[in-house]
C-alpha atoms as a PDB file:
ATOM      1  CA  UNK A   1     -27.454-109.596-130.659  1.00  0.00           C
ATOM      2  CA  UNK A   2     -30.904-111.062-129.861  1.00  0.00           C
ATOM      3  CA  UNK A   3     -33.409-111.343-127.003  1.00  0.00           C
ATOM      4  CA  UNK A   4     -36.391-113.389-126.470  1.00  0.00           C
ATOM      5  CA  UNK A   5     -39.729-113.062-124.542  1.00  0.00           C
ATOM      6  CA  UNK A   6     -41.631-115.221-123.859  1.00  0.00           C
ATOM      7  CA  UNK A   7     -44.786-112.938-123.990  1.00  0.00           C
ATOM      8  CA  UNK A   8     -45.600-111.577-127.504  1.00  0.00           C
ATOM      9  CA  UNK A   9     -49.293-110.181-126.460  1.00  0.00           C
ATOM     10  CA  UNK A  10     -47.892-107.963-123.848  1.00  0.00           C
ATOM     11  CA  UNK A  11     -45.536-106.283-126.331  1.00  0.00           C
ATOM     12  CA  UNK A  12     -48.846-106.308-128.318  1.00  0.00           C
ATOM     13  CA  UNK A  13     -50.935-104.558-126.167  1.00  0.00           C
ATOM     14  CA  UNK A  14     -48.295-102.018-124.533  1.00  0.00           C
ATOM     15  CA  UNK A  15     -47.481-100.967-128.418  1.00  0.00           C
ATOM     16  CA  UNK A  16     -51.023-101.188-129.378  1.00  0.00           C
ATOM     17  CA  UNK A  17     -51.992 -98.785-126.532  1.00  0.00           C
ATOM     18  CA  UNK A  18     -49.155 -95.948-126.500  1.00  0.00           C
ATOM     19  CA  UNK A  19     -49.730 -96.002-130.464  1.00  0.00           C
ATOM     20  CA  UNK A  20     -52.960 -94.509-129.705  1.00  0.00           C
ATOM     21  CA  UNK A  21     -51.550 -90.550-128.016  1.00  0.00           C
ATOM     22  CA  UNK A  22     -47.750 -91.351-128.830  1.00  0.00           C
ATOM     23  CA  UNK A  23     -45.977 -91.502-131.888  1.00  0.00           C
ATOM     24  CA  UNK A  24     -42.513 -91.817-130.832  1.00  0.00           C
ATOM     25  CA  UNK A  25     -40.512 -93.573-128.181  1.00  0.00           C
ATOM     26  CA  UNK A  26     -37.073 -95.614-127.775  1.00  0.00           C
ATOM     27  CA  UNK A  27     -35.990 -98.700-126.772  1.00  0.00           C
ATOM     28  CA  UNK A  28     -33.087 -98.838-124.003  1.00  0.00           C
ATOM     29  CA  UNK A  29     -31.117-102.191-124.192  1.00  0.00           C
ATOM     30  CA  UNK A  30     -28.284-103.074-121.635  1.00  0.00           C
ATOM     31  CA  UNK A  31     -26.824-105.829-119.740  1.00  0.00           C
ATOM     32  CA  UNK A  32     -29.422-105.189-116.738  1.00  0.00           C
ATOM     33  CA  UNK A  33     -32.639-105.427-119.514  1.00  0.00           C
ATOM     34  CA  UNK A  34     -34.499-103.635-121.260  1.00  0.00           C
ATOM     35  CA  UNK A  35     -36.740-100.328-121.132  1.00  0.00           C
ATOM     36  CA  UNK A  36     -38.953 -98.651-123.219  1.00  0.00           C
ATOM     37  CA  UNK A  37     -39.796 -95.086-122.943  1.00  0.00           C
ATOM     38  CA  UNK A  38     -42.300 -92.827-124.402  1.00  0.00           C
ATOM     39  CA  UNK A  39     -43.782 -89.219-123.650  1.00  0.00           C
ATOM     40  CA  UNK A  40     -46.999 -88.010-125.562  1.00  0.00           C
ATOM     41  CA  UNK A  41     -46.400 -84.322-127.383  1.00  0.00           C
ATOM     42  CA  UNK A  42     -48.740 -82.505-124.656  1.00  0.00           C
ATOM     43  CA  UNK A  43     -46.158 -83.947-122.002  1.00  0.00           C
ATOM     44  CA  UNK A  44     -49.438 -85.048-119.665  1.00  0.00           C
ATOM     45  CA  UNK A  45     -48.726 -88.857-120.075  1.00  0.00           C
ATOM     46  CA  UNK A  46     -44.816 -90.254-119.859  1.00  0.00           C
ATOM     47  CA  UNK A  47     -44.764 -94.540-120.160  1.00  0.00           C
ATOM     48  CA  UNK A  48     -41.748 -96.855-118.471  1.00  0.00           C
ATOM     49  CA  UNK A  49     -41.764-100.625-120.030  1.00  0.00           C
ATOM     50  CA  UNK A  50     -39.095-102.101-118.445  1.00  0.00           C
ATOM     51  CA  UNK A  51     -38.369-106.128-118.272  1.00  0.00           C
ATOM     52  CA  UNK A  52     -35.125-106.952-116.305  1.00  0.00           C
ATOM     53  CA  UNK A  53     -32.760-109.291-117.818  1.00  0.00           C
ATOM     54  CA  UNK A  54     -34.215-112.406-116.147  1.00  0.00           C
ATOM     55  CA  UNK A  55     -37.067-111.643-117.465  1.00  0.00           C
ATOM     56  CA  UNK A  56     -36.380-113.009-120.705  1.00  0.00           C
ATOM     57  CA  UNK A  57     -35.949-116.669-122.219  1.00  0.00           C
ATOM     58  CA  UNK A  58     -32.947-115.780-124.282  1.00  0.00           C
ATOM     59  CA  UNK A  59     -30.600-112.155-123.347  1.00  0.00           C
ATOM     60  CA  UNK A  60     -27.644-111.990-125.965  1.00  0.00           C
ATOM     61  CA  UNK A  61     -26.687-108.603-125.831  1.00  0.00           C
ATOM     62  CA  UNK A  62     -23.146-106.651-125.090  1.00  0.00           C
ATOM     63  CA  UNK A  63     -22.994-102.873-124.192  1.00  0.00           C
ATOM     64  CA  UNK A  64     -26.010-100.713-124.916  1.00  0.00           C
ATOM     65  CA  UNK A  65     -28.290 -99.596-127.246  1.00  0.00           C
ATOM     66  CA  UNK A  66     -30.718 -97.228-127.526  1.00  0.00           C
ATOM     67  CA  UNK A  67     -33.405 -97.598-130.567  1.00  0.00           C
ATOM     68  CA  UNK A  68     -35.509 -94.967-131.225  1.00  0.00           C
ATOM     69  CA  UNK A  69     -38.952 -95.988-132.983  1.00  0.00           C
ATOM     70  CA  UNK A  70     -41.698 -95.345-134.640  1.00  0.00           C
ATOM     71  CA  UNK A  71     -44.527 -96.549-131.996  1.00  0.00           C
ATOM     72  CA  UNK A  72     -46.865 -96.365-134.839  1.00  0.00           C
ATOM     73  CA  UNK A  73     -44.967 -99.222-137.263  1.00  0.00           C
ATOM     74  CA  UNK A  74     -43.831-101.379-134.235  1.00  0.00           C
ATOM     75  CA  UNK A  75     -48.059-101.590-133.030  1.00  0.00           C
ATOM     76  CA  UNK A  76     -48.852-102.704-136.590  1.00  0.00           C
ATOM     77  CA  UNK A  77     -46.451-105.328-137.066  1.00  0.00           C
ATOM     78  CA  UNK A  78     -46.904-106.665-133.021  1.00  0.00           C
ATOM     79  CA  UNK A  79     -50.667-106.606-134.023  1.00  0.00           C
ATOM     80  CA  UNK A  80     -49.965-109.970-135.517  1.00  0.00           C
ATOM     81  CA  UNK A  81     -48.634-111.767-132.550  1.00  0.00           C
ATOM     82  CA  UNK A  82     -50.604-114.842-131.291  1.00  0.00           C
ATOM     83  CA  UNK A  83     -52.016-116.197-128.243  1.00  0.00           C
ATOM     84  CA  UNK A  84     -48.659-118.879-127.583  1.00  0.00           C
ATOM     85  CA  UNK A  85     -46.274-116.252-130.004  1.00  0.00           C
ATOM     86  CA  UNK A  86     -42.531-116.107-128.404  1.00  0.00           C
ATOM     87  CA  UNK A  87     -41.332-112.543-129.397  1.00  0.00           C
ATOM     88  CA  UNK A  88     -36.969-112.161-130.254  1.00  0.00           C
ATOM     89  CA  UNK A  89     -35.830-108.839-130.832  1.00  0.00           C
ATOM     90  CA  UNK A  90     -32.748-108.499-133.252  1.00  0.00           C
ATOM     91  CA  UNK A  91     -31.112-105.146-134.464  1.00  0.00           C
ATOM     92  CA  UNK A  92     -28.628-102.966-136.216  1.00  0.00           C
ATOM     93  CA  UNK A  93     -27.446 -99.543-136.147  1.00  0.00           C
ATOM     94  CA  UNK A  94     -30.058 -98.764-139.161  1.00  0.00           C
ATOM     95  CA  UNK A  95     -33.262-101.148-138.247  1.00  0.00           C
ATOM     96  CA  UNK A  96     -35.236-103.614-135.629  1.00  0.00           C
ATOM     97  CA  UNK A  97     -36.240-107.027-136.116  1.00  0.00           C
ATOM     98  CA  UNK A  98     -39.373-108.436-134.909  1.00  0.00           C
ATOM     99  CA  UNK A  99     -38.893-112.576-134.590  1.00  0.00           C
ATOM    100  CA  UNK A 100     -42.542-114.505-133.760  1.00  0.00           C
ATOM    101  CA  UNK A 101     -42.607-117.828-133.308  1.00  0.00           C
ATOM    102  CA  UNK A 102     -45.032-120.380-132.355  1.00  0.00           C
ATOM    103  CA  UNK A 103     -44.762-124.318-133.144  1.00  0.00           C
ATOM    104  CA  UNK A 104     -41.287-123.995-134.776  1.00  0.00           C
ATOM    105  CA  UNK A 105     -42.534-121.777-137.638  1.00  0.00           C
ATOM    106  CA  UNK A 106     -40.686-118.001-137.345  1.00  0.00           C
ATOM    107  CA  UNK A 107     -42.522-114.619-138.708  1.00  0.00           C
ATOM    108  CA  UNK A 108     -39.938-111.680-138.883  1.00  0.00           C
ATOM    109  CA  UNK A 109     -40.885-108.121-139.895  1.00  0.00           C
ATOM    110  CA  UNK A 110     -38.002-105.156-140.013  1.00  0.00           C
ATOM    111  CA  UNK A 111     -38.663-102.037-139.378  1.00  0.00           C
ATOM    112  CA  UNK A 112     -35.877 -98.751-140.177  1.00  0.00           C
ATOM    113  CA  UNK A 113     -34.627 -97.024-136.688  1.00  0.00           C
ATOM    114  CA  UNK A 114     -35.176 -92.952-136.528  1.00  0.00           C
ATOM    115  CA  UNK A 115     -31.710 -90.944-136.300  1.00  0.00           C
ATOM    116  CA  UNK A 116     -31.590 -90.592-132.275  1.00  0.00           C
ATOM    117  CA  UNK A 117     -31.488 -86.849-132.714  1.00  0.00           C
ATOM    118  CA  UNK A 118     -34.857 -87.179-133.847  1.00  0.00           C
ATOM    119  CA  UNK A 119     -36.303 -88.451-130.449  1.00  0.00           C
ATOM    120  CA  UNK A 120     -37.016 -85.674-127.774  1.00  0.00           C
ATOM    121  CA  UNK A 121     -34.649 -86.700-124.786  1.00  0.00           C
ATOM    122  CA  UNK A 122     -37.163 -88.483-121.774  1.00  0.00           C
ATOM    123  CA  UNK A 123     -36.516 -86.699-118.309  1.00  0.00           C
ATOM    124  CA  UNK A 124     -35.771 -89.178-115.155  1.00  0.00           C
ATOM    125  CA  UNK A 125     -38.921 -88.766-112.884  1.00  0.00           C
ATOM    126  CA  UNK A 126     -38.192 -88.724-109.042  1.00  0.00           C
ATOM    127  CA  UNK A 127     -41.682 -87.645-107.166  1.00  0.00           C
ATOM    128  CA  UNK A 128     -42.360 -88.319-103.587  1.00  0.00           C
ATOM    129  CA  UNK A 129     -46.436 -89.067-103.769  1.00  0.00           C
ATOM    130  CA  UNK A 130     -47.516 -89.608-100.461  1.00  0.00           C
ATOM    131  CA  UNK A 131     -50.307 -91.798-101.073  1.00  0.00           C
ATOM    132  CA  UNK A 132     -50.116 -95.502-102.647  1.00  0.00           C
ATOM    133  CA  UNK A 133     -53.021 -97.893-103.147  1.00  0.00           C
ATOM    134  CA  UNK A 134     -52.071-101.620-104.185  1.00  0.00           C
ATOM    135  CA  UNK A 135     -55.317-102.840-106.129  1.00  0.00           C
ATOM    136  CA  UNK A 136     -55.800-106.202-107.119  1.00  0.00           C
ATOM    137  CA  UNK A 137     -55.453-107.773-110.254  1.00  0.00           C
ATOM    138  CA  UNK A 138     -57.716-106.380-112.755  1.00  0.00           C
ATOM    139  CA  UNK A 139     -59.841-103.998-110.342  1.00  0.00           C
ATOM    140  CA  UNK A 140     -58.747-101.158-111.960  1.00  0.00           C
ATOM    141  CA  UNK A 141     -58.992-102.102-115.479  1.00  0.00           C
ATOM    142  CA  UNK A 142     -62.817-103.066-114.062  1.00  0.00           C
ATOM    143  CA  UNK A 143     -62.850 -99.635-112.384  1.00  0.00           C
ATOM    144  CA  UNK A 144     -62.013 -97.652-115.690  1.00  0.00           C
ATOM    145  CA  UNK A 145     -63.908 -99.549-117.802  1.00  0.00           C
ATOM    146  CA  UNK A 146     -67.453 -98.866-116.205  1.00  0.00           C
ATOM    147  CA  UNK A 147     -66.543 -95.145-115.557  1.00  0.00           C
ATOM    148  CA  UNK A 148     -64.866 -93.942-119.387  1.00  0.00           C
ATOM    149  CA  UNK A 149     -68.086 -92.994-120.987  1.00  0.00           C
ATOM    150  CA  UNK A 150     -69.921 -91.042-117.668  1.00  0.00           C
ATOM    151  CA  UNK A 151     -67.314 -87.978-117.906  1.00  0.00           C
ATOM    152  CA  UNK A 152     -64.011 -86.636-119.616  1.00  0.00           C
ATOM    153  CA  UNK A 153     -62.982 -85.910-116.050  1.00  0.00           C
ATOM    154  CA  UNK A 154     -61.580 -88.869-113.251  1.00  0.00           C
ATOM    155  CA  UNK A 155     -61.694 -87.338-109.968  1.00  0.00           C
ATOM    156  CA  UNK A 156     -59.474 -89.672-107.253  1.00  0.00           C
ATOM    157  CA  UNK A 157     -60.062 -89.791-103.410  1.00  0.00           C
ATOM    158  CA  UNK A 158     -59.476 -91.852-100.904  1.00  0.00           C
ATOM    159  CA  UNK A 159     -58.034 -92.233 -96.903  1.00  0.00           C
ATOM    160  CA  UNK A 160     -56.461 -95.085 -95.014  1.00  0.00           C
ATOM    161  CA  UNK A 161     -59.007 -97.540 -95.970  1.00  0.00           C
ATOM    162  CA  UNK A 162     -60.298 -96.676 -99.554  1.00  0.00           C
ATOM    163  CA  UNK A 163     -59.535 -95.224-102.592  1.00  0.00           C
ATOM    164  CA  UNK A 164     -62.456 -93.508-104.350  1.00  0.00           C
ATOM    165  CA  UNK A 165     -62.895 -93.234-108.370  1.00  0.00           C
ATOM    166  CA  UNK A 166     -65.740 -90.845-109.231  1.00  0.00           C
ATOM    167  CA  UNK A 167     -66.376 -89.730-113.001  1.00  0.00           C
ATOM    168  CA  UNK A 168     -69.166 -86.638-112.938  1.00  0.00           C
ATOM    169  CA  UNK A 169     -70.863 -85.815-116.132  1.00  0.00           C
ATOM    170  CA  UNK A 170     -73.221 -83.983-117.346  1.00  0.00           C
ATOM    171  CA  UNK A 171     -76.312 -85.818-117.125  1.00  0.00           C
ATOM    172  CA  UNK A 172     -74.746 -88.793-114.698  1.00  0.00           C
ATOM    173  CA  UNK A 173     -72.420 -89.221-112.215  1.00  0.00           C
ATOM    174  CA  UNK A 174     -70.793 -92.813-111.288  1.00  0.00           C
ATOM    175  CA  UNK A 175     -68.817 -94.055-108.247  1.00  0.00           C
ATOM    176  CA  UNK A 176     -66.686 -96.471-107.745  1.00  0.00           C
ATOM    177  CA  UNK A 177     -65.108 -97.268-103.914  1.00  0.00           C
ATOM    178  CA  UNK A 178     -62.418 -99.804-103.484  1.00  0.00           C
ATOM    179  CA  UNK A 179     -61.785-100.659 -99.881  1.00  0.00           C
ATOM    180  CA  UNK A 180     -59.280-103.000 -98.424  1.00  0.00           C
ATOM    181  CA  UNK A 181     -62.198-104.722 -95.780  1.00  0.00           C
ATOM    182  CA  UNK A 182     -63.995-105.974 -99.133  1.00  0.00           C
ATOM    183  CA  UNK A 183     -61.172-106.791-100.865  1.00  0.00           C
ATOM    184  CA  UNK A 184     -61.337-104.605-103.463  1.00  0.00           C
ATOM    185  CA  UNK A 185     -57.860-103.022-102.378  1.00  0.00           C
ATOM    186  CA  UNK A 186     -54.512-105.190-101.379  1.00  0.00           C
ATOM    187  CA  UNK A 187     -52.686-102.731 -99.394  1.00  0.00           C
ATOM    188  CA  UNK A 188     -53.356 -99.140 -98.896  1.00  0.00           C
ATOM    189  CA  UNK A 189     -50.538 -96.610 -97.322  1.00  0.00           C
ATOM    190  CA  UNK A 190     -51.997 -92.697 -97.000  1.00  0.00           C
ATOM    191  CA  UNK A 191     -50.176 -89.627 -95.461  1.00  0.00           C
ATOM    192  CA  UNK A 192     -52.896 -86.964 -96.523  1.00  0.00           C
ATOM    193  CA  UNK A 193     -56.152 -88.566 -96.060  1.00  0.00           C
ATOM    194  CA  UNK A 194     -59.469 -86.762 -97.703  1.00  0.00           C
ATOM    195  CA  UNK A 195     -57.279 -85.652-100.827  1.00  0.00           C
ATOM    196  CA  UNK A 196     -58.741 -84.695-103.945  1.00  0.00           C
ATOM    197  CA  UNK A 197     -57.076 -85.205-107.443  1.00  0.00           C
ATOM    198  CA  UNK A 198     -58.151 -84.521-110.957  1.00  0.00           C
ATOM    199  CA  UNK A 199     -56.889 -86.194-114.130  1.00  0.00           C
ATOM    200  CA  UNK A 200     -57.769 -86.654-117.808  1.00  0.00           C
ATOM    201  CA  UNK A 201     -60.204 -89.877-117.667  1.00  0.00           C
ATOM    202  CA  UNK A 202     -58.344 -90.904-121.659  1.00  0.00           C
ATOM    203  CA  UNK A 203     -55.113 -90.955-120.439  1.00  0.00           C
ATOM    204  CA  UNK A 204     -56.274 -94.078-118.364  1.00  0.00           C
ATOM    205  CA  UNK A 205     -58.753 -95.480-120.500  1.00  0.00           C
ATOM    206  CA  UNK A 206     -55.930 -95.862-123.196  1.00  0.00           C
ATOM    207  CA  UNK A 207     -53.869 -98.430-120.732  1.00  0.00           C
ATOM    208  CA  UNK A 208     -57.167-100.817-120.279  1.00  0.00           C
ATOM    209  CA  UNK A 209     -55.500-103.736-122.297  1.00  0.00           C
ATOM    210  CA  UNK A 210     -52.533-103.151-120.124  1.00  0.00           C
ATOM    211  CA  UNK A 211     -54.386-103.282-116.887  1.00  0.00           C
ATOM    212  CA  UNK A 212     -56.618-105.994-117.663  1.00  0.00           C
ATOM    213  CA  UNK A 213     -53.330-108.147-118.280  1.00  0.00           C
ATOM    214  CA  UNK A 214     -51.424-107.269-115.040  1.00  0.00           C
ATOM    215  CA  UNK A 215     -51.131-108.926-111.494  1.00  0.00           C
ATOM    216  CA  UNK A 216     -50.749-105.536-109.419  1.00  0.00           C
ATOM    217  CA  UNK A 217     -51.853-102.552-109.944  1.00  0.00           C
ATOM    218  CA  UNK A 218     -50.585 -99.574-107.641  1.00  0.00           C
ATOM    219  CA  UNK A 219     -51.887 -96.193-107.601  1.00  0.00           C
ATOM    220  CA  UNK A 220     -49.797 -93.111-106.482  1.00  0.00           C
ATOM    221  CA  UNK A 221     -51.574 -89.862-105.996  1.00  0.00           C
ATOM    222  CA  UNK A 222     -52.349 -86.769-104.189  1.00  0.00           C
ATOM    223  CA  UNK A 223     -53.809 -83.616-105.279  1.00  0.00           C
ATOM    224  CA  UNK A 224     -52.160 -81.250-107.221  1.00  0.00           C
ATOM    225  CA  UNK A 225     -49.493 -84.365-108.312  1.00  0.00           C
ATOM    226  CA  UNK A 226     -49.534 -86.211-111.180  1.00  0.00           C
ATOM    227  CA  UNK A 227     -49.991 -89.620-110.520  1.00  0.00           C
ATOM    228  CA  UNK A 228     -48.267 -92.869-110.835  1.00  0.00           C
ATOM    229  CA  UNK A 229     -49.330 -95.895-111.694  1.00  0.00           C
ATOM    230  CA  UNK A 230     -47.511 -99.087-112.267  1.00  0.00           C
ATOM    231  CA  UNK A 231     -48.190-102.160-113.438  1.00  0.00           C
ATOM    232  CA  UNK A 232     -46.781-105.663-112.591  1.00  0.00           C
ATOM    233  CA  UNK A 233     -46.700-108.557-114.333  1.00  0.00           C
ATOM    234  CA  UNK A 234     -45.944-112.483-113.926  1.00  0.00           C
ATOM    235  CA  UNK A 235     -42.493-112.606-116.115  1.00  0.00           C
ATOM    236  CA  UNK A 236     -41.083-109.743-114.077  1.00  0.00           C
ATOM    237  CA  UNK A 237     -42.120-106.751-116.440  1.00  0.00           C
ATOM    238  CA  UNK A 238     -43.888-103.651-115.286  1.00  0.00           C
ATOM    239  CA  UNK A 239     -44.991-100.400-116.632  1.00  0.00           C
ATOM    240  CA  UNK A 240     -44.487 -97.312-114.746  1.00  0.00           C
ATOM    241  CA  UNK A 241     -47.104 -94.569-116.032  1.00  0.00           C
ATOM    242  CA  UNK A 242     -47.419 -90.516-114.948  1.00  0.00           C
ATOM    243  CA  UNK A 243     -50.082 -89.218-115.916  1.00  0.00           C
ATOM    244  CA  UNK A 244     -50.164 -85.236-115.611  1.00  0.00           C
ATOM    245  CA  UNK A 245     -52.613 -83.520-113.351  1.00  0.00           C
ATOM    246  CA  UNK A 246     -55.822 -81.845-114.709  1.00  0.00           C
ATOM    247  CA  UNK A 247     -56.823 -78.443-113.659  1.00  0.00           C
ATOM    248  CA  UNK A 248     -60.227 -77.802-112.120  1.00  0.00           C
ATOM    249  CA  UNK A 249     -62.162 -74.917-113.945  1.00  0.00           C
END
């Protein structure tokens, strides 16, 4: 069985990011797609990589499969992919192929699968978060990038017409407002307006490369929640991304 993808750097980045707080996750292949779950040992940050089955250029596959991974192997070997690399995905009940391919010439690199008893089971999330921003492309990753390095902390805030990022450190304090009359927010929806939400500022700087890459970004939150986020993409692949709340001192 074999899928392909058209895509190789986003596989690169996703693995290239979770490899940096995870260092073990699965792979969920069926006749709908495919999904890739991982939760880091602290259980603050849980990551959904899902592409539906239309997503991809090539979708042999009967049944399903799960393939639990080390994140850690799989970022080193997607490292390699290229600018124009297709990505195939092959495997057995023992390993995982990873097929590149750019102007006719193939790269593969195999990798052994873990037992699946050695892969902590990934809970279904169902949260009702009552307020949703739709930012556009890139605005967060722009957003995170200038705020990382002001404080360990990323306080969120926002009402019917803007979502506010604030990092406050110890020396500085930095601001960032996105507001749907400048255009720095698509769509925003809020049922508790003036809300207040803390979160670890790492567990979003390690999805920049994500971010930077996606179309959509939207932005579930409310104080005392964790958060979603979830990222959309061109070739009909997203990330869904919780991120746990932090507790004010």
């Amino acid at each position: 069985m074999r899928i392909t993808f058209s895509n190789a750097r986003l596989w690169r980045y996703v693995m290239a990011s979770v490899g940096k707080f995870i260092d073990t996750g699965y792979i969920l292949i069926n006749e709908n797609g495919l999904t890739f779950k991982a939760m880091d040992p602290s259980k603050t940050a849980l990551i959904i990589f899902e592409i539906p089955k239309e997503g991809f250029m090539e979708f042999d596959v009967e049944g399903e499969h799960k393939l639990p991974l080390s994140i850690e192997d799989t970022a080193k070997i997607l490292r390699t992919a290229e600018k124009d690399d297709v990505l195939s995905i092959e495997w057995s009940s023992e390993s995982i192929t990873f097929v590149f391919e750019r102007r006719g010439v193939p790269r593969s690199f195999t990798i052994p699968l873990y037992a699946e008893s050695a892969i902590e089971e990934i809970p279904e999330l169902e949260l009702e978060i009552p307020n949703k921003y739709v930012i556009y492309a890139a605005g967060l990753y722009d957003a995170i990038n200038s705020l990382e390095d002001v404080s360990e902390v990323l306080a969120v805030s926002g009402d019917e017409q803007k979502l506010v990022l604030t990092a406050e450190g110890d020396i500085a304090t930095a601001e960032i407002t996105l507001d749907t009359e400048r255009g720095g927010l698509e769509e925003a929806q809020v049922e508790n307006p003036g809300f207040r939400a803390l979160y670890s500022m790492e567990y979003f700087s390690y999805l920049k490369s994500p971010m930077k890459m996606a179309d959509r970004s939207i932005l579930e939150v409310d104080e005392g929640l964790p958060c979603r986020l979830t990222l959309e993409y061109s070739v009909g692949a997203r990330i869904v991304y919780y991120v746990a709340p932090r507790v004010e001192e």
